[in-house]
Structures are given as C-alpha cells and as structure tokens.
N, C-alpha and C. Protein backbone atom coordinates (compact mmCIF):
# COMPACT_ATOMS: atom_id res chain seq x y z
N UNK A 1 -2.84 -11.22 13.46
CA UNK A 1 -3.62 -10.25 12.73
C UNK A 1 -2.69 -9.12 12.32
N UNK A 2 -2.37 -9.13 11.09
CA UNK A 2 -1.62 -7.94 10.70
C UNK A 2 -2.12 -6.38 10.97
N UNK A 3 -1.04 -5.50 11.60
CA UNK A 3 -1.42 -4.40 11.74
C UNK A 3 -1.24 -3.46 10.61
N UNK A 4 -2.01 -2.54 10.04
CA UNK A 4 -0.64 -1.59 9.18
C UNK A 4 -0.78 -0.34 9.55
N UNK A 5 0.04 0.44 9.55
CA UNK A 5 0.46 1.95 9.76
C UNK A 5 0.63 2.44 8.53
N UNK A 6 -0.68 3.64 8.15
CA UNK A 6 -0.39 3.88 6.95
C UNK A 6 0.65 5.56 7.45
N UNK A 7 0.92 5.81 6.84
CA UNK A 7 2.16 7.21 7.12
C UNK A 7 1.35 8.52 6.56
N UNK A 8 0.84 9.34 7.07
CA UNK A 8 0.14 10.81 6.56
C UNK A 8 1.68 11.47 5.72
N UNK A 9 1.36 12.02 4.73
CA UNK A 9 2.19 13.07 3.68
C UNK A 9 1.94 14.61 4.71
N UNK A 10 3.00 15.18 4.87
CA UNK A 10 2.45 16.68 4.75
C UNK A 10 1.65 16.90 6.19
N UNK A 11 0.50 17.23 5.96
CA UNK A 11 -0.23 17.20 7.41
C UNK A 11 -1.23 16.12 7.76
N UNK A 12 -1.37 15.06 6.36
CA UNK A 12 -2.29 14.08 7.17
C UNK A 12 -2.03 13.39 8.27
N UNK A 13 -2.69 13.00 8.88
CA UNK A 13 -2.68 11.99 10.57
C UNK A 13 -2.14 10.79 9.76
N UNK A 14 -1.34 10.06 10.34
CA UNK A 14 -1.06 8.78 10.58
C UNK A 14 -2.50 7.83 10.65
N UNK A 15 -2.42 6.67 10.41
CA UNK A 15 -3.71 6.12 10.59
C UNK A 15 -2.88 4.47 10.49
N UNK A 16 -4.14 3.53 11.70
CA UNK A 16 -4.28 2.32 11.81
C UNK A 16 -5.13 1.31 11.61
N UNK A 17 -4.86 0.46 10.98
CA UNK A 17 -5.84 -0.20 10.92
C UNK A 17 -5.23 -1.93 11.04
N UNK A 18 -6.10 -2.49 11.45
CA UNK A 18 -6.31 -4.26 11.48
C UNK A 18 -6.76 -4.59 10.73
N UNK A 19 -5.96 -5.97 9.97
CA UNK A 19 -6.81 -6.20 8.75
C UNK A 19 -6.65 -8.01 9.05
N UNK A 20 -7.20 -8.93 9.88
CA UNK A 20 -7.12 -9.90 10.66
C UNK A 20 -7.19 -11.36 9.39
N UNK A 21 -8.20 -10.77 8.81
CA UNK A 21 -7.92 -11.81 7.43
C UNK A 21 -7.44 -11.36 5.93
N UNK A 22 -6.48 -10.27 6.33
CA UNK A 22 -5.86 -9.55 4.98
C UNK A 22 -6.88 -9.41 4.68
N UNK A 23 -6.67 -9.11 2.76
CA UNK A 23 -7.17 -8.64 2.07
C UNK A 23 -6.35 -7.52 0.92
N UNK A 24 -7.26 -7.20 0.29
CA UNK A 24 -6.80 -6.01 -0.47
C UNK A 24 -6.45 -4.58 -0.16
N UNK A 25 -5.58 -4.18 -0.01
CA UNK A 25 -4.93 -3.18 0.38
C UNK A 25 -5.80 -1.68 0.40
N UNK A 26 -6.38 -1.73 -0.69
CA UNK A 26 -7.13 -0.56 -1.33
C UNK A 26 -8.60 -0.72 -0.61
N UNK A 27 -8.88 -1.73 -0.53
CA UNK A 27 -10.52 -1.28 0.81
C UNK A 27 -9.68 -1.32 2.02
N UNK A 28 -8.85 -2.40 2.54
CA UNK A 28 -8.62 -1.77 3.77
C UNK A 28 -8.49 0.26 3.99
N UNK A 29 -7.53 0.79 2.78
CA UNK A 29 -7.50 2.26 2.54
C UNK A 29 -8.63 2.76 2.96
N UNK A 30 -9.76 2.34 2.08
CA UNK A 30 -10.94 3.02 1.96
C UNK A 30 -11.86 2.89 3.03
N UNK A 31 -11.61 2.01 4.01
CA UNK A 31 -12.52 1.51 5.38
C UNK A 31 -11.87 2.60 6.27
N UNK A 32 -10.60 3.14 6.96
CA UNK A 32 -10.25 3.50 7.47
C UNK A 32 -9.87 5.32 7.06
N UNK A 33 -10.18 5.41 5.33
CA UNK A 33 -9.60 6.99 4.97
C UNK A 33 -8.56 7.12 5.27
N UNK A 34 -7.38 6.07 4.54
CA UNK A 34 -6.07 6.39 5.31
C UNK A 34 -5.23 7.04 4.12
N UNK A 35 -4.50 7.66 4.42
CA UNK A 35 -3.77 8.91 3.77
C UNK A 35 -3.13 8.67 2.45
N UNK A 36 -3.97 7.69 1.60
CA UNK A 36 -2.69 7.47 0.54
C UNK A 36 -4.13 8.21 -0.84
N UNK A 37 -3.26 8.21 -1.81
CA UNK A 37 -4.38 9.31 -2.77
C UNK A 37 -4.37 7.74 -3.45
N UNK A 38 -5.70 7.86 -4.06
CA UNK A 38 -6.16 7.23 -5.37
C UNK A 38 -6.83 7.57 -6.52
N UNK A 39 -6.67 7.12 -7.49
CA UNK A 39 -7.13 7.56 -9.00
C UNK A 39 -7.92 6.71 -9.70
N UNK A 40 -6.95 5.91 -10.54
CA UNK A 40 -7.34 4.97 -11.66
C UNK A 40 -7.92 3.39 -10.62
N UNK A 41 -7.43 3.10 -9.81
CA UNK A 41 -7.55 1.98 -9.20
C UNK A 41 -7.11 0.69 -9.81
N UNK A 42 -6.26 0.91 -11.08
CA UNK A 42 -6.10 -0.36 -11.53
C UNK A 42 -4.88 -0.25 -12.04
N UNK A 43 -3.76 -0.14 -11.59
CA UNK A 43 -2.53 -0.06 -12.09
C UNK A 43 -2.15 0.57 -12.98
N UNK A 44 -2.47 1.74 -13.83
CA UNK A 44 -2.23 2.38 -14.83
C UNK A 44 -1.65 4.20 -14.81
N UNK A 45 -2.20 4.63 -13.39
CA UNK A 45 -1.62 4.98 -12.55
C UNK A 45 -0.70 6.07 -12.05
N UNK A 46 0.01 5.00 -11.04
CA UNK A 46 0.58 5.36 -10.77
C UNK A 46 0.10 6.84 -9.27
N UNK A 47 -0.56 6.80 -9.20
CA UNK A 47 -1.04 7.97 -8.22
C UNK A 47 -1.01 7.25 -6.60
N UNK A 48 -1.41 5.78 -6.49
CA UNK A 48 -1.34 5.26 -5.03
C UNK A 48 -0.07 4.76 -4.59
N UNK A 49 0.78 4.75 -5.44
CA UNK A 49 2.42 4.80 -5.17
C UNK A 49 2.62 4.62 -3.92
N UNK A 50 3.13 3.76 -2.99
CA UNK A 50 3.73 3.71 -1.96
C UNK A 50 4.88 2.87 -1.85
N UNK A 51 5.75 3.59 -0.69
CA UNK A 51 7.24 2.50 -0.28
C UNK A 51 6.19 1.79 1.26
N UNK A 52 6.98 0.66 1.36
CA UNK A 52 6.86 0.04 2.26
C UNK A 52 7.76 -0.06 3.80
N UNK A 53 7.83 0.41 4.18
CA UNK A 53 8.98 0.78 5.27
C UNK A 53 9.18 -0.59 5.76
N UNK A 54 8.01 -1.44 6.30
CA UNK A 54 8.08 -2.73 7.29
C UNK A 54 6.69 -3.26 6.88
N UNK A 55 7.72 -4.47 6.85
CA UNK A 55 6.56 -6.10 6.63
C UNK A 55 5.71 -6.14 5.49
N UNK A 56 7.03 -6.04 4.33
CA UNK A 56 6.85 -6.09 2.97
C UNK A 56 6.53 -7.72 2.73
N UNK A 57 6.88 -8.51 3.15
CA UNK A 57 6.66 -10.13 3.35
C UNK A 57 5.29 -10.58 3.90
N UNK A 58 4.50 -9.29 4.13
CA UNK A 58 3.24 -9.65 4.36
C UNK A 58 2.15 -9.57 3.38
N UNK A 59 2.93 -9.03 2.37
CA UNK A 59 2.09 -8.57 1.26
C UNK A 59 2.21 -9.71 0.33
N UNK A 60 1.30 -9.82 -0.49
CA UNK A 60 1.22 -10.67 -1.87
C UNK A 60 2.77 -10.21 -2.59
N UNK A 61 3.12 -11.32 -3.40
CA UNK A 61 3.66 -10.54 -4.54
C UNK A 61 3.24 -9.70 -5.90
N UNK A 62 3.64 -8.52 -6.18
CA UNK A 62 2.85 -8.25 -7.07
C UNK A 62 2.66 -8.77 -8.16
N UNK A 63 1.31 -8.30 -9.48
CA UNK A 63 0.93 -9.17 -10.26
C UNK A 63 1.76 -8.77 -11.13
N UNK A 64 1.63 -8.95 -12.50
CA UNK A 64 2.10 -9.00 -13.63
C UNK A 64 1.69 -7.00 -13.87
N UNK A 65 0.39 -6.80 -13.58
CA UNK A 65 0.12 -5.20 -14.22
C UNK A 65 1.03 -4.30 -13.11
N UNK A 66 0.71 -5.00 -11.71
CA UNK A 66 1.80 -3.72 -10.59
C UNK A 66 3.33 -3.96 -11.42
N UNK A 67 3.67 -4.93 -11.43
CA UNK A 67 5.01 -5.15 -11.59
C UNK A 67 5.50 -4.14 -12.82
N UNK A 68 4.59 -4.66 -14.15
CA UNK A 68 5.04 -3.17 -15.29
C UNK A 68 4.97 -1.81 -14.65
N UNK A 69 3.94 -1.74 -13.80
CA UNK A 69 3.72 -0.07 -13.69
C UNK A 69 4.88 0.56 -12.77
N UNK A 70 5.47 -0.44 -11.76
CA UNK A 70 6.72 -0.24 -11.31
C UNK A 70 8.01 0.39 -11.55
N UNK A 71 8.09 -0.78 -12.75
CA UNK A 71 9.36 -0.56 -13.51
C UNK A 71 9.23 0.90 -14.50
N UNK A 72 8.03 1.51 -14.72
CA UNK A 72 8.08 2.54 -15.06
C UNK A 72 8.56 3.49 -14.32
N UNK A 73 7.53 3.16 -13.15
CA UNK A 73 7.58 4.47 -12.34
C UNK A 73 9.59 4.22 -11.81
N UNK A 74 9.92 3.73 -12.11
CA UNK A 74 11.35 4.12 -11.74
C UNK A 74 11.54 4.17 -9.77
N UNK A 75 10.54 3.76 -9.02
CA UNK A 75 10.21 4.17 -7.44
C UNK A 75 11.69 3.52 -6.81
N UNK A 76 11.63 3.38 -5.56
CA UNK A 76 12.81 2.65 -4.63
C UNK A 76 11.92 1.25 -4.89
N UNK A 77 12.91 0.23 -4.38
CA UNK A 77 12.78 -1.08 -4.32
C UNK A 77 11.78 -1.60 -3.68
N UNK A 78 11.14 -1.07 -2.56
CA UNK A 78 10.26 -0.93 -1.61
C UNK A 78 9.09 -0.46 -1.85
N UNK A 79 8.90 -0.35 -3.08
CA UNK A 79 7.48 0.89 -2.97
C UNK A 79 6.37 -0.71 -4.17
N UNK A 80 5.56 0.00 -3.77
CA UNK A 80 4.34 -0.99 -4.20
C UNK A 80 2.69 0.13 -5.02
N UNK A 81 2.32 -0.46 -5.63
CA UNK A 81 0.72 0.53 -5.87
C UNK A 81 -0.26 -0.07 -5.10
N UNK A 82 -0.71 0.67 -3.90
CA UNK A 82 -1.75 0.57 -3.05
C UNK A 82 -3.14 -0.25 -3.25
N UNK A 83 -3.22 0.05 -4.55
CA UNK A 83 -4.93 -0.24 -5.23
C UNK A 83 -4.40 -2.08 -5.84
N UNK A 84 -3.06 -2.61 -5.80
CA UNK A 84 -2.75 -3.71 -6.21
C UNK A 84 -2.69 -4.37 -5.28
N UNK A 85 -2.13 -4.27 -4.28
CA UNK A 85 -1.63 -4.89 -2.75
C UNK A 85 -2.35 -5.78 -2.10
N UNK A 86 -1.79 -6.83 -2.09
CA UNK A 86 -3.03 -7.44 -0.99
C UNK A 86 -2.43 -7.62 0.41
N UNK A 87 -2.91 -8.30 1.72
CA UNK A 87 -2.43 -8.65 2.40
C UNK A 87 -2.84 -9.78 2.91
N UNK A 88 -1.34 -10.65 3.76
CA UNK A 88 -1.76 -11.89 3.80
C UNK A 88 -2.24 -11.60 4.97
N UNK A 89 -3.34 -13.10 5.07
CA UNK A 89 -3.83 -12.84 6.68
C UNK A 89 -2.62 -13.40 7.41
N UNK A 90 -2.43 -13.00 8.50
CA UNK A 90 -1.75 -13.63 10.11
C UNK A 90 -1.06 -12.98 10.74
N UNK A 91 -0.54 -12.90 11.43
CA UNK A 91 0.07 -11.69 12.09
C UNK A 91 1.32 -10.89 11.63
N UNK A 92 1.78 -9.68 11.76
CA UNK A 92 2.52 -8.72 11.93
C UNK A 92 2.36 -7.33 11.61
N UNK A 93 3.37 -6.91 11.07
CA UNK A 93 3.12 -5.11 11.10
C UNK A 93 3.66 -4.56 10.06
N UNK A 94 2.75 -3.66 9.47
CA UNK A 94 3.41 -3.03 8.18
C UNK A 94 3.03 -2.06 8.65
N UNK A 95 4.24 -1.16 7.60
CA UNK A 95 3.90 0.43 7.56
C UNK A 95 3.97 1.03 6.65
N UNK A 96 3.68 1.92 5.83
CA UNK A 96 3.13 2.12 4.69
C UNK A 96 3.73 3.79 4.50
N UNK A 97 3.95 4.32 2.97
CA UNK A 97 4.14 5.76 3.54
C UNK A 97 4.02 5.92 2.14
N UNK A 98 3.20 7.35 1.46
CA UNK A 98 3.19 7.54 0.29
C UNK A 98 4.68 8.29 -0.66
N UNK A 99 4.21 7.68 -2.04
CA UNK A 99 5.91 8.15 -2.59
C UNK A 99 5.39 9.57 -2.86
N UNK A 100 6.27 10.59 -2.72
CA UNK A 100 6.13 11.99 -2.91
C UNK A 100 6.91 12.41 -3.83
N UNK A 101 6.45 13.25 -4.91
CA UNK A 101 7.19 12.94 -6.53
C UNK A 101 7.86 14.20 -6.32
C-alpha cells in the first residue's frame, strides 16, 4: 500500500496519507487537505506544481497534457502537476513537496 508524504510550504503541517489501491493524486489531496494549492484542475495551470523527492516510479507516467504543461513550466526533472498524477496501487513511499516560484 503506497504511502505518500505530502511536504507543507512555509507553515503548513506535513501530511499522510494511504492510498492502498492508488488512484488519482488530486482526491487523494483532497481526502486528506494536504498542502499542495489547486486551481484549474486540468493541466493548464500550472498552480499544483510539485517535485517528487521519492517513489517517482510509483506514479503513472504522465499524459500527453501534464507532459506539455511541464515543458513549459521549465520545473526540475522531478516535479509533476498534482491534479494529473495518478498512483499505482502496491506498496511503497512517496513524498511529495510543492514547487515554490
């Protein structure tokens, strides 16, 4: 059952959550209120921006719309849009941390 650690900006709390049969990145967010901002929800964006610190291999690859909005945003190699993300089900650990512009 994958764990993820999302990373608080600034003064938010850290937050955990289990997500045992994956899923989409962006309700897991929204089940738990975990510290990453959202906007558009659909890749256009750019506001749920995150790097991935650990257990980027747990994630989907991104689609065709994360992947353009990427290469815009110019981010580190590591970073992903939250509201795109899925996760696979089975075990390990990610950690998550928002990009700060």
């Amino acid at each position: 059952m994958p764990t993820i650690e999302f990373e608080g900006a600034g003064i938010a709390r850290d937050k955990l959550a289990e997500a045992p049969e994956g899923g989409a990145l962006v309700d897991i967010c929204d089940q738990i209120l975990a510290p990453i901002p959202f906007s558009c929800r659909s890749a256009s964006c750019g506001t749920c921006h995150i790097r991935v610190l650990e257990g980027a291999e747990l994630l989907e690859p991104p689609g065709e719309a994360e992947a353009e909005l990427l290469d815009l945003l110019d981010g580190p190699p590591d970073s992903r849009l939250a509201c795109q993300a899925c996760v696979k089900a089975g075990a390990g650990f990610i950690r998550v941390r928002p990009v700060v512009a």
